[in-house]
PDB file of N, CA and C in Angstrom:
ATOM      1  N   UNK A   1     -16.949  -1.904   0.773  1.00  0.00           N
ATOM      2  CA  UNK A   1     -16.893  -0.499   1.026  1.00  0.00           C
ATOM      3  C   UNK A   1     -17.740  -0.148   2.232  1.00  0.00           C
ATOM      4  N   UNK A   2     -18.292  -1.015   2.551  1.00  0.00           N
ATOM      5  CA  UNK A   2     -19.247  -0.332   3.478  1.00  0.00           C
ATOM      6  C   UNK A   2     -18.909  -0.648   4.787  1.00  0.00           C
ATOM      7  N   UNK A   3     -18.335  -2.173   4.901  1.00  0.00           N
ATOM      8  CA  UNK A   3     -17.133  -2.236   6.147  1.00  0.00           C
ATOM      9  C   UNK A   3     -16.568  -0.744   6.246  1.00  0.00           C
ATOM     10  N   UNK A   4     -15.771  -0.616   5.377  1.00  0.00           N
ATOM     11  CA  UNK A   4     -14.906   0.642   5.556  1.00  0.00           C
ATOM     12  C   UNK A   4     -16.050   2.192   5.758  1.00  0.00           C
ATOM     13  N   UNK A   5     -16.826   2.384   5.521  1.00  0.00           N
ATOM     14  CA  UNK A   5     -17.361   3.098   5.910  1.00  0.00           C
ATOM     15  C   UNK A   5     -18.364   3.112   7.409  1.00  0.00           C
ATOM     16  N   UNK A   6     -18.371   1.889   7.306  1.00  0.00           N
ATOM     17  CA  UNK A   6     -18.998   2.025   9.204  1.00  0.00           C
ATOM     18  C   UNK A   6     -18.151   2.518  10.194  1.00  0.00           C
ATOM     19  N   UNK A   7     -16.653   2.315   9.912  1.00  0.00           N
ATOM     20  CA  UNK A   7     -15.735   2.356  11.011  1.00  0.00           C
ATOM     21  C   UNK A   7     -15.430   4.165  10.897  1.00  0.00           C
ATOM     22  N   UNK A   8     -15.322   4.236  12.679  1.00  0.00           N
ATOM     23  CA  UNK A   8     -15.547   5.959  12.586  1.00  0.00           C
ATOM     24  C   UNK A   8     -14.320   6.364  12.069  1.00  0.00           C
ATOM     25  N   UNK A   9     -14.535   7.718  12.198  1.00  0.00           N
ATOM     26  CA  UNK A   9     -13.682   8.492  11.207  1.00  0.00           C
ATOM     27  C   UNK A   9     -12.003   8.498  12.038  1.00  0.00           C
ATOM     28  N   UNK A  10     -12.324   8.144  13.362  1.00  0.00           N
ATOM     29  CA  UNK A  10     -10.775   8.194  14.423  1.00  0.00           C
ATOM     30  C   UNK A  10     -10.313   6.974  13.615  1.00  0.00           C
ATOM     31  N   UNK A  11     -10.725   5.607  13.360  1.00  0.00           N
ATOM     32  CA  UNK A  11     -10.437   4.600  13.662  1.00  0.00           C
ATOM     33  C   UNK A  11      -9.571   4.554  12.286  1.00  0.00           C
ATOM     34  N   UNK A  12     -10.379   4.991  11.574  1.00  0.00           N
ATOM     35  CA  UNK A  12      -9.673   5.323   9.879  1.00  0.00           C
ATOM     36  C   UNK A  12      -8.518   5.829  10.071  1.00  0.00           C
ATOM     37  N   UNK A  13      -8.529   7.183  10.853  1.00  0.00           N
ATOM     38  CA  UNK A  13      -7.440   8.273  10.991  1.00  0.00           C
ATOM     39  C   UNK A  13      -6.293   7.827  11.631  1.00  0.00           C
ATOM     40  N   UNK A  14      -6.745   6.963  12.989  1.00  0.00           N
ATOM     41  CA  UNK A  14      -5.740   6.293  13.342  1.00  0.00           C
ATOM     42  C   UNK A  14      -4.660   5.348  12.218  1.00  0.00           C
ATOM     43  N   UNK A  15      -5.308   4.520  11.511  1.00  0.00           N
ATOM     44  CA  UNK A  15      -4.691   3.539  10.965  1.00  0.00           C
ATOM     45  C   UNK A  15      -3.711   4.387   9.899  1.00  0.00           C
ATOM     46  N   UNK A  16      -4.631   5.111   9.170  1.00  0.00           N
ATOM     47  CA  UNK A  16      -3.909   6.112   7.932  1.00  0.00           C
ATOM     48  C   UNK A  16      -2.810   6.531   8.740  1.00  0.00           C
ATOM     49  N   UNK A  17      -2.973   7.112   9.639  1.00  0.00           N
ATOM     50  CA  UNK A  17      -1.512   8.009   9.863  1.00  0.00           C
ATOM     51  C   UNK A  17      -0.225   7.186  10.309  1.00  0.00           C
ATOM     52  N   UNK A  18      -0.596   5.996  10.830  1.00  0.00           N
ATOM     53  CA  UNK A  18       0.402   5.008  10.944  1.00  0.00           C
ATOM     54  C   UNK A  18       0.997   4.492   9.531  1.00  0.00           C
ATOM     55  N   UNK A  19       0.579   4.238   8.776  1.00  0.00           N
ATOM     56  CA  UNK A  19       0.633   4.098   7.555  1.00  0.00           C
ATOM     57  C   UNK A  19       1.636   4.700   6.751  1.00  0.00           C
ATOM     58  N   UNK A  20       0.975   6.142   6.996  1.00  0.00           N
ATOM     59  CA  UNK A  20       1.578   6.968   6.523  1.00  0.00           C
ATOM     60  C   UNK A  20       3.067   7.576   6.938  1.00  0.00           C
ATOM     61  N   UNK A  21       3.056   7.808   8.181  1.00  0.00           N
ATOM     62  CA  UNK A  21       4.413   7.586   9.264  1.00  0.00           C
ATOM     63  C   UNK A  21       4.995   6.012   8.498  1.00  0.00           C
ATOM     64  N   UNK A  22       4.855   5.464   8.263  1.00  0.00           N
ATOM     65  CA  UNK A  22       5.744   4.227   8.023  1.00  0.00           C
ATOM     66  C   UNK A  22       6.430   4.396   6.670  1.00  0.00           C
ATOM     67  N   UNK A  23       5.163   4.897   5.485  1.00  0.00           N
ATOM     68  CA  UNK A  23       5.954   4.950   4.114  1.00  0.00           C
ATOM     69  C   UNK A  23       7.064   6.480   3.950  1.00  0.00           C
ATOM     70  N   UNK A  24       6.479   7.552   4.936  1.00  0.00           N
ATOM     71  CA  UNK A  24       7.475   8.552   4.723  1.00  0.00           C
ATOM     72  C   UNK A  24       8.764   8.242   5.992  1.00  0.00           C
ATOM     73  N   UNK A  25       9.312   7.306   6.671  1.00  0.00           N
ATOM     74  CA  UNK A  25       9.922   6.764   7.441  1.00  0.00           C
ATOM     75  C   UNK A  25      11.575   6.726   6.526  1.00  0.00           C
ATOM     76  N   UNK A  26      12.531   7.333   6.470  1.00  0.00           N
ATOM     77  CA  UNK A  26      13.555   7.821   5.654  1.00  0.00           C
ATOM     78  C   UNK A  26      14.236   6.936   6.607  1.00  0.00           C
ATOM     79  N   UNK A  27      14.597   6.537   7.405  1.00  0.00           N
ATOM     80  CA  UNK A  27      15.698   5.873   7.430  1.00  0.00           C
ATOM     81  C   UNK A  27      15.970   4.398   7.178  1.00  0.00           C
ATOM     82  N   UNK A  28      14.659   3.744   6.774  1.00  0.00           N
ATOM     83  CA  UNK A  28      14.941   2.394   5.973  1.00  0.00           C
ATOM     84  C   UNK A  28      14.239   2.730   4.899  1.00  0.00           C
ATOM     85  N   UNK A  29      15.082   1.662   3.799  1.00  0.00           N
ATOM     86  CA  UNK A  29      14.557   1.665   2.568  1.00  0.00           C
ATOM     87  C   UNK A  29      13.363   1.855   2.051  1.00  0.00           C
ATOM     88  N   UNK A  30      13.166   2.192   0.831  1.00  0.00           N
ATOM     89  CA  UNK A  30      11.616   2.469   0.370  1.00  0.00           C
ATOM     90  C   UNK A  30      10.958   0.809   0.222  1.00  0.00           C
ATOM     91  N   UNK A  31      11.684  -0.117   0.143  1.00  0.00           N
ATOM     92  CA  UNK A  31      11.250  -1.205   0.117  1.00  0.00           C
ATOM     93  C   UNK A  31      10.383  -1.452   1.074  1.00  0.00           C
ATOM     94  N   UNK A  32      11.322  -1.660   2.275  1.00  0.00           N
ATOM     95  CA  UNK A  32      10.544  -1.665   3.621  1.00  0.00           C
ATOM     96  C   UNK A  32       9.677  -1.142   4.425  1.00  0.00           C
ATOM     97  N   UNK A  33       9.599   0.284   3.536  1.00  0.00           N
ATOM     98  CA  UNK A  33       8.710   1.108   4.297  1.00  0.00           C
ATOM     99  C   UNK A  33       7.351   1.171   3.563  1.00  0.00           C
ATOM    100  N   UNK A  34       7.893   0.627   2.302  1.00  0.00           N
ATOM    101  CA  UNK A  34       6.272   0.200   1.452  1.00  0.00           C
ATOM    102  C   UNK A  34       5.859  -1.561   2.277  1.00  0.00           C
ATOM    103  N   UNK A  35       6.327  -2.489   2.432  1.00  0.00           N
ATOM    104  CA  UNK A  35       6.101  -3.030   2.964  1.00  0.00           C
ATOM    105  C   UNK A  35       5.620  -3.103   4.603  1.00  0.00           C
ATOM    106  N   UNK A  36       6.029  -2.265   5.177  1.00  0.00           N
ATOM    107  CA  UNK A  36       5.491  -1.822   6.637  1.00  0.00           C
ATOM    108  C   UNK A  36       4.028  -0.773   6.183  1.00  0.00           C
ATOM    109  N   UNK A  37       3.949   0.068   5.803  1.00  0.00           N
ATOM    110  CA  UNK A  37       2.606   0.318   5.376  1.00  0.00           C
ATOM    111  C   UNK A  37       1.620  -0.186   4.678  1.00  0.00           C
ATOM    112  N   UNK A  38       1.652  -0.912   3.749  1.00  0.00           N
ATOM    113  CA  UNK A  38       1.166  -1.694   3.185  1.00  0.00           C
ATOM    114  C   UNK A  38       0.153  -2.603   4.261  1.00  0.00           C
ATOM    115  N   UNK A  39       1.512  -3.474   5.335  1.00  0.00           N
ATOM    116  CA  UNK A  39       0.659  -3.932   6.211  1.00  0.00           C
ATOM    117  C   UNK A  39      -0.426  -3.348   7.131  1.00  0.00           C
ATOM    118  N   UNK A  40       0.394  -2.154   7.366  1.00  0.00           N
ATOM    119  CA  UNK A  40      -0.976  -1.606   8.125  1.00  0.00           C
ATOM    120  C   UNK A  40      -1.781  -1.095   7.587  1.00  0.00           C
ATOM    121  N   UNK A  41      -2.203  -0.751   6.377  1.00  0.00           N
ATOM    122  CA  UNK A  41      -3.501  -0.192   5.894  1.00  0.00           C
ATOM    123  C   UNK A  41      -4.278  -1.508   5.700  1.00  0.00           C
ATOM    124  N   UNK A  42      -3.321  -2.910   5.624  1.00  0.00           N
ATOM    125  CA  UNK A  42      -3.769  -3.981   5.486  1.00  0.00           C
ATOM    126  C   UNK A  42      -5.409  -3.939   6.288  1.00  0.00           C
ATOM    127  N   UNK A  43      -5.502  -3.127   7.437  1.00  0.00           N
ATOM    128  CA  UNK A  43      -6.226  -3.317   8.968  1.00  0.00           C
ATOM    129  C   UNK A  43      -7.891  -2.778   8.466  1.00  0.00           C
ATOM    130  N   UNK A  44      -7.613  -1.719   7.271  1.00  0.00           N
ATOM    131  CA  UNK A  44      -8.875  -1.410   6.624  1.00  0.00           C
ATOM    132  C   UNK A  44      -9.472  -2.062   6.046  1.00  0.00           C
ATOM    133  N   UNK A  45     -11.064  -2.040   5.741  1.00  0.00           N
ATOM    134  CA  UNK A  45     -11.345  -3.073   5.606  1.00  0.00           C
ATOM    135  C   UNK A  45     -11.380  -2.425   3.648  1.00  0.00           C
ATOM    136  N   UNK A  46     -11.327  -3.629   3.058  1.00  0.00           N
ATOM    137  CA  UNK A  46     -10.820  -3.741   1.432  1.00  0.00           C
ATOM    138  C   UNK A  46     -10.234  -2.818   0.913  1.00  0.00           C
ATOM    139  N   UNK A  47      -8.879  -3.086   1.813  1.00  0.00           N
ATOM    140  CA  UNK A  47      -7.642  -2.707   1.471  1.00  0.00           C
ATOM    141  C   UNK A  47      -6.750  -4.099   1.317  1.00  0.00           C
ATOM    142  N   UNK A  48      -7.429  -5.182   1.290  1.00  0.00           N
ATOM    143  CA  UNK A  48      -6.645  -6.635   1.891  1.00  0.00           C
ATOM    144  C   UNK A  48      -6.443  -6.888   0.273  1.00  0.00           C
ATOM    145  N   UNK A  49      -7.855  -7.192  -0.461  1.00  0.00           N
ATOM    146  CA  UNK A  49      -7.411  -7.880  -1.534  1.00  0.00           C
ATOM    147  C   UNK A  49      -7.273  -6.934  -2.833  1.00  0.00           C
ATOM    148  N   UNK A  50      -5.895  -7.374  -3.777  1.00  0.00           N
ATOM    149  CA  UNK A  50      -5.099  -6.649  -4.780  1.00  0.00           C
ATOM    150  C   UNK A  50      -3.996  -5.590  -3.941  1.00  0.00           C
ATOM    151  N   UNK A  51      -3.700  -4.963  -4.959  1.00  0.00           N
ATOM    152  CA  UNK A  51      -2.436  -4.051  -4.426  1.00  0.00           C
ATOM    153  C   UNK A  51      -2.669  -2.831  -4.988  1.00  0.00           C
ATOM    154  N   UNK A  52      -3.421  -2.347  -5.994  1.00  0.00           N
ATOM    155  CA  UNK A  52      -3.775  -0.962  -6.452  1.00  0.00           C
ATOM    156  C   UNK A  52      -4.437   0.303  -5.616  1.00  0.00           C
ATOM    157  N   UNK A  53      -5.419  -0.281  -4.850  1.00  0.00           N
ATOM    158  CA  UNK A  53      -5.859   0.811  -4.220  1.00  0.00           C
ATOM    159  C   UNK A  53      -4.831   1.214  -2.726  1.00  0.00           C
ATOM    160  N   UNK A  54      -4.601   0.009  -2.276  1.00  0.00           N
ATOM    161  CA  UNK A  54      -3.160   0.368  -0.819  1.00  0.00           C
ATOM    162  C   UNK A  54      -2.264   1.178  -1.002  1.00  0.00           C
ATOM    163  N   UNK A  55      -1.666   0.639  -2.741  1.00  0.00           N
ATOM    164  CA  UNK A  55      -0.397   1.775  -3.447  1.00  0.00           C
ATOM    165  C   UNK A  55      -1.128   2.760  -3.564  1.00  0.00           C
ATOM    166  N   UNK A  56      -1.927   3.128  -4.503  1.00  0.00           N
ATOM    167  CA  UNK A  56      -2.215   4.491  -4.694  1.00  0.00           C
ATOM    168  C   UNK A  56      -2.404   5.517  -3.361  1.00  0.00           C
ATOM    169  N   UNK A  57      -3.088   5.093  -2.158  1.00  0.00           N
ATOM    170  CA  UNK A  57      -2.921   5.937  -0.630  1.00  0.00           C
ATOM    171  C   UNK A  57      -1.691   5.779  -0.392  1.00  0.00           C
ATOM    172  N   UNK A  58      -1.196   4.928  -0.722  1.00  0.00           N
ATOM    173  CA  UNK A  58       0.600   4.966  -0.178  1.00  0.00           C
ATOM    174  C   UNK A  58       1.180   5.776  -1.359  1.00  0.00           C
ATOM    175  N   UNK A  59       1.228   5.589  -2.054  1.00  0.00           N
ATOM    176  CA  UNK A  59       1.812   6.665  -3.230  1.00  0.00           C
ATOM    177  C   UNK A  59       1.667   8.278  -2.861  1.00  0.00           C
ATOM    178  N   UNK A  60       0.253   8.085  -2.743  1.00  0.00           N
ATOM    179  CA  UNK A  60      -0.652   9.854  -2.231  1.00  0.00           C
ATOM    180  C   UNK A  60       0.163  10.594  -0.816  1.00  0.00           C
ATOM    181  N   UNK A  61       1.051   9.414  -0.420  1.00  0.00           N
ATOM    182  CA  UNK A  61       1.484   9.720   1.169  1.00  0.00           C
ATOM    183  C   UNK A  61       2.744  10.138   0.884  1.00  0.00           C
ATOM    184  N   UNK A  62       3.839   9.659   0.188  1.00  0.00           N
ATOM    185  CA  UNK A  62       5.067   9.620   0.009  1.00  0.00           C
ATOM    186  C   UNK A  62       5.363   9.477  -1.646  1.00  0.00           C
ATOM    187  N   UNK A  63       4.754  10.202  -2.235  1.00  0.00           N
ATOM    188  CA  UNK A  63       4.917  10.532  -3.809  1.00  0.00           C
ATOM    189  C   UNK A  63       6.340  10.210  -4.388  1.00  0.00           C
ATOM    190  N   UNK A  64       7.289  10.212  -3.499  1.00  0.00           N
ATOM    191  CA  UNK A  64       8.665  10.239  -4.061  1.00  0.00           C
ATOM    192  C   UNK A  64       8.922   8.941  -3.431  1.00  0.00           C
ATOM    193  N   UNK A  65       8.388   8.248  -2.694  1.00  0.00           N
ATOM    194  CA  UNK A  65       8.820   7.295  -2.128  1.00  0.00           C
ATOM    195  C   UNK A  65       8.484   5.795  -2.831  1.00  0.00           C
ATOM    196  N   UNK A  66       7.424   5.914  -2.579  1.00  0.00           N
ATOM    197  CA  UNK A  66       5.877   5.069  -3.420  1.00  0.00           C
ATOM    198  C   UNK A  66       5.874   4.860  -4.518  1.00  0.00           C
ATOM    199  N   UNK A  67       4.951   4.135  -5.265  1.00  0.00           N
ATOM    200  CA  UNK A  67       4.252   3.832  -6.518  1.00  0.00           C
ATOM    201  C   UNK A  67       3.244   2.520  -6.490  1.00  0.00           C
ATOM    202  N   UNK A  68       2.837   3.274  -7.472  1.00  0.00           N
ATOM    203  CA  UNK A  68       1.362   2.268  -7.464  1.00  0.00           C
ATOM    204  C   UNK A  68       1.404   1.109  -8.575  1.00  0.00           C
ATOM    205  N   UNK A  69       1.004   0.266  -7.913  1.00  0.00           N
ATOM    206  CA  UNK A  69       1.347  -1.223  -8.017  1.00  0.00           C
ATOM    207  C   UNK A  69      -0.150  -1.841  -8.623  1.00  0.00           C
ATOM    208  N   UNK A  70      -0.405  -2.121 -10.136  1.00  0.00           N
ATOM    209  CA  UNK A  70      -1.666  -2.383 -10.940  1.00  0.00           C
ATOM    210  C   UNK A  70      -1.542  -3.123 -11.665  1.00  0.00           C
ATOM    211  N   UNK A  71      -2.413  -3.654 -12.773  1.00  0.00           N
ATOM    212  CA  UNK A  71      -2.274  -4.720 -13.804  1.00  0.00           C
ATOM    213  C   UNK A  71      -1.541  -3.828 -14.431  1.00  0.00           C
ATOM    214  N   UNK A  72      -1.255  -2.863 -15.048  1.00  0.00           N
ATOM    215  CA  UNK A  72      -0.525  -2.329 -15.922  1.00  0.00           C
ATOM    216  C   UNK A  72       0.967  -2.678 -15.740  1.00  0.00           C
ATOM    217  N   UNK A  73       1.321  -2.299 -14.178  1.00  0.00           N
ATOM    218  CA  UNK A  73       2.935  -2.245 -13.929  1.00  0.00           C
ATOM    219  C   UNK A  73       3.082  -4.041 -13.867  1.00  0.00           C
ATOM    220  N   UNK A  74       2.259  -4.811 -13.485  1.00  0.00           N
ATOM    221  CA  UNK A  74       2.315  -6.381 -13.791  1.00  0.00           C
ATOM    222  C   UNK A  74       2.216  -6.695 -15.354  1.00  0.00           C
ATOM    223  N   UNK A  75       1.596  -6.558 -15.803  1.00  0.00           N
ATOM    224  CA  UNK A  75       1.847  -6.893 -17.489  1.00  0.00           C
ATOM    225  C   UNK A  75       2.839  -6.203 -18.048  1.00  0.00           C
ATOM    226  N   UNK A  76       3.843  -4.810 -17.592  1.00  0.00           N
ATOM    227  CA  UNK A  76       5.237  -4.261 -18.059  1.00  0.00           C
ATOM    228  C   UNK A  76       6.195  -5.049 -17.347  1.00  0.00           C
ATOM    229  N   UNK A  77       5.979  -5.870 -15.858  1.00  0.00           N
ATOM    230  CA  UNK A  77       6.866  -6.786 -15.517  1.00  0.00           C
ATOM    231  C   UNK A  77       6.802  -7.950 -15.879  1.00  0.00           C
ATOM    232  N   UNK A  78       5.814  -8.531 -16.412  1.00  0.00           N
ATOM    233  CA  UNK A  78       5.921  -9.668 -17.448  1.00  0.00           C
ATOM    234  C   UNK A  78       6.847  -9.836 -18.456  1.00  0.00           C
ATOM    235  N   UNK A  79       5.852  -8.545 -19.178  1.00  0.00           N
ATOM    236  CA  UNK A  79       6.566  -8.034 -20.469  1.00  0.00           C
ATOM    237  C   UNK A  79       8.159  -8.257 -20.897  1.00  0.00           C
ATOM    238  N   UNK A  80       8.852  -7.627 -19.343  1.00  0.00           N
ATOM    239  CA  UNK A  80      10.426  -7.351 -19.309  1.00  0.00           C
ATOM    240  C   UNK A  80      10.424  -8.773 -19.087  1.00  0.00           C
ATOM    241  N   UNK A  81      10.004 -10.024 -18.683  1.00  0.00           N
ATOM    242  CA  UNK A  81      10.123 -11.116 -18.017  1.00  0.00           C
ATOM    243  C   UNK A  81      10.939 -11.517 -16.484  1.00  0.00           C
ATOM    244  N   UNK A  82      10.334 -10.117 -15.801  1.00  0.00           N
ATOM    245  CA  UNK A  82      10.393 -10.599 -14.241  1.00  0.00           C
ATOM    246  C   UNK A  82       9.509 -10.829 -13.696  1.00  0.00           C
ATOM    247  N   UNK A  83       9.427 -11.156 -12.575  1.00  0.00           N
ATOM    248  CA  UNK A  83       8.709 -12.167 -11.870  1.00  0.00           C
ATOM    249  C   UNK A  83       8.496 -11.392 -10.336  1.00  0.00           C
ATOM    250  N   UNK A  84       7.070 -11.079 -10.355  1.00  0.00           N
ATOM    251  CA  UNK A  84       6.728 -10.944  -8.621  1.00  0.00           C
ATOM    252  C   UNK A  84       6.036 -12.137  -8.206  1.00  0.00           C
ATOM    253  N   UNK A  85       6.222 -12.541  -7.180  1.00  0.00           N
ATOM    254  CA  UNK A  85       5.689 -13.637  -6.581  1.00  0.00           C
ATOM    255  C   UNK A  85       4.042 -12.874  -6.288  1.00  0.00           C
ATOM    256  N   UNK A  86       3.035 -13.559  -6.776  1.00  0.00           N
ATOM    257  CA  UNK A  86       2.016 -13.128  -5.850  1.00  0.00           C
ATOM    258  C   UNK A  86       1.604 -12.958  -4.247  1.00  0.00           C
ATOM    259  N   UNK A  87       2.461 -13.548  -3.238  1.00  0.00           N
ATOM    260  CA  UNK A  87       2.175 -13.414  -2.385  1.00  0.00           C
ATOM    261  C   UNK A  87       2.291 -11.435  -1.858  1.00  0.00           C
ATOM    262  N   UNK A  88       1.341 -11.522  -0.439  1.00  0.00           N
ATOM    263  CA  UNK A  88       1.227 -10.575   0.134  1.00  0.00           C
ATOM    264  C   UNK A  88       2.720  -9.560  -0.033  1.00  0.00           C
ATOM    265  N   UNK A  89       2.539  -8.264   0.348  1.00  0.00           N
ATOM    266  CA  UNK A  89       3.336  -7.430   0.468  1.00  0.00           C
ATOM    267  C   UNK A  89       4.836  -7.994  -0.372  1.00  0.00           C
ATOM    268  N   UNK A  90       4.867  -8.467  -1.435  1.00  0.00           N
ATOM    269  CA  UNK A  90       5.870  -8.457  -2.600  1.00  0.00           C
ATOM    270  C   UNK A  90       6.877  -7.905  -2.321  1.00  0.00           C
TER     271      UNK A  90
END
């Protein structure tokens, strides 16, 4: 957290709004556009490891688009017995 808090407030702003431009981005899929943001918030610092806190700012950005991605929604995709690969941006 404190990485992320040294970096000024542009540098943040910059990245967020790219981000954000990517997940509300309507003319490709919500797949892709969670995956294109995803990567770039990737750039903050501990935003890299898990997927809960990236979704939830991506969720917060594009509410209809988004969803947040946690142990909960992984143990209901177990549950059903599908399968996300752990790798990056899923």
């Amino acid at each position: 957290m404190s990485a992320l808090m040294s970096l000024s407030d542009t540098q943040v702003r910059a990245v967020t709004e790219r981000a954000v431009t990517a997940v509300r981005d309507t003319t490709v899929p919500s797949s892709e556009a969670a995956r294109a943001g995803r990567g770039i918030i990737w750039e903050l610092p501990g935003f890299r490891p898990g997927d809960a806190l990236a979704s939830a700012v991506l969720t917060a950005a594009a509410p209809r688009r988004m969803a947040v991605y946690d142990r909960r929604v992984q143990h209901a995709l177990d549950a059903l017995g599908l399968t996300l690969t752990p790798t990056p941006g899923r």
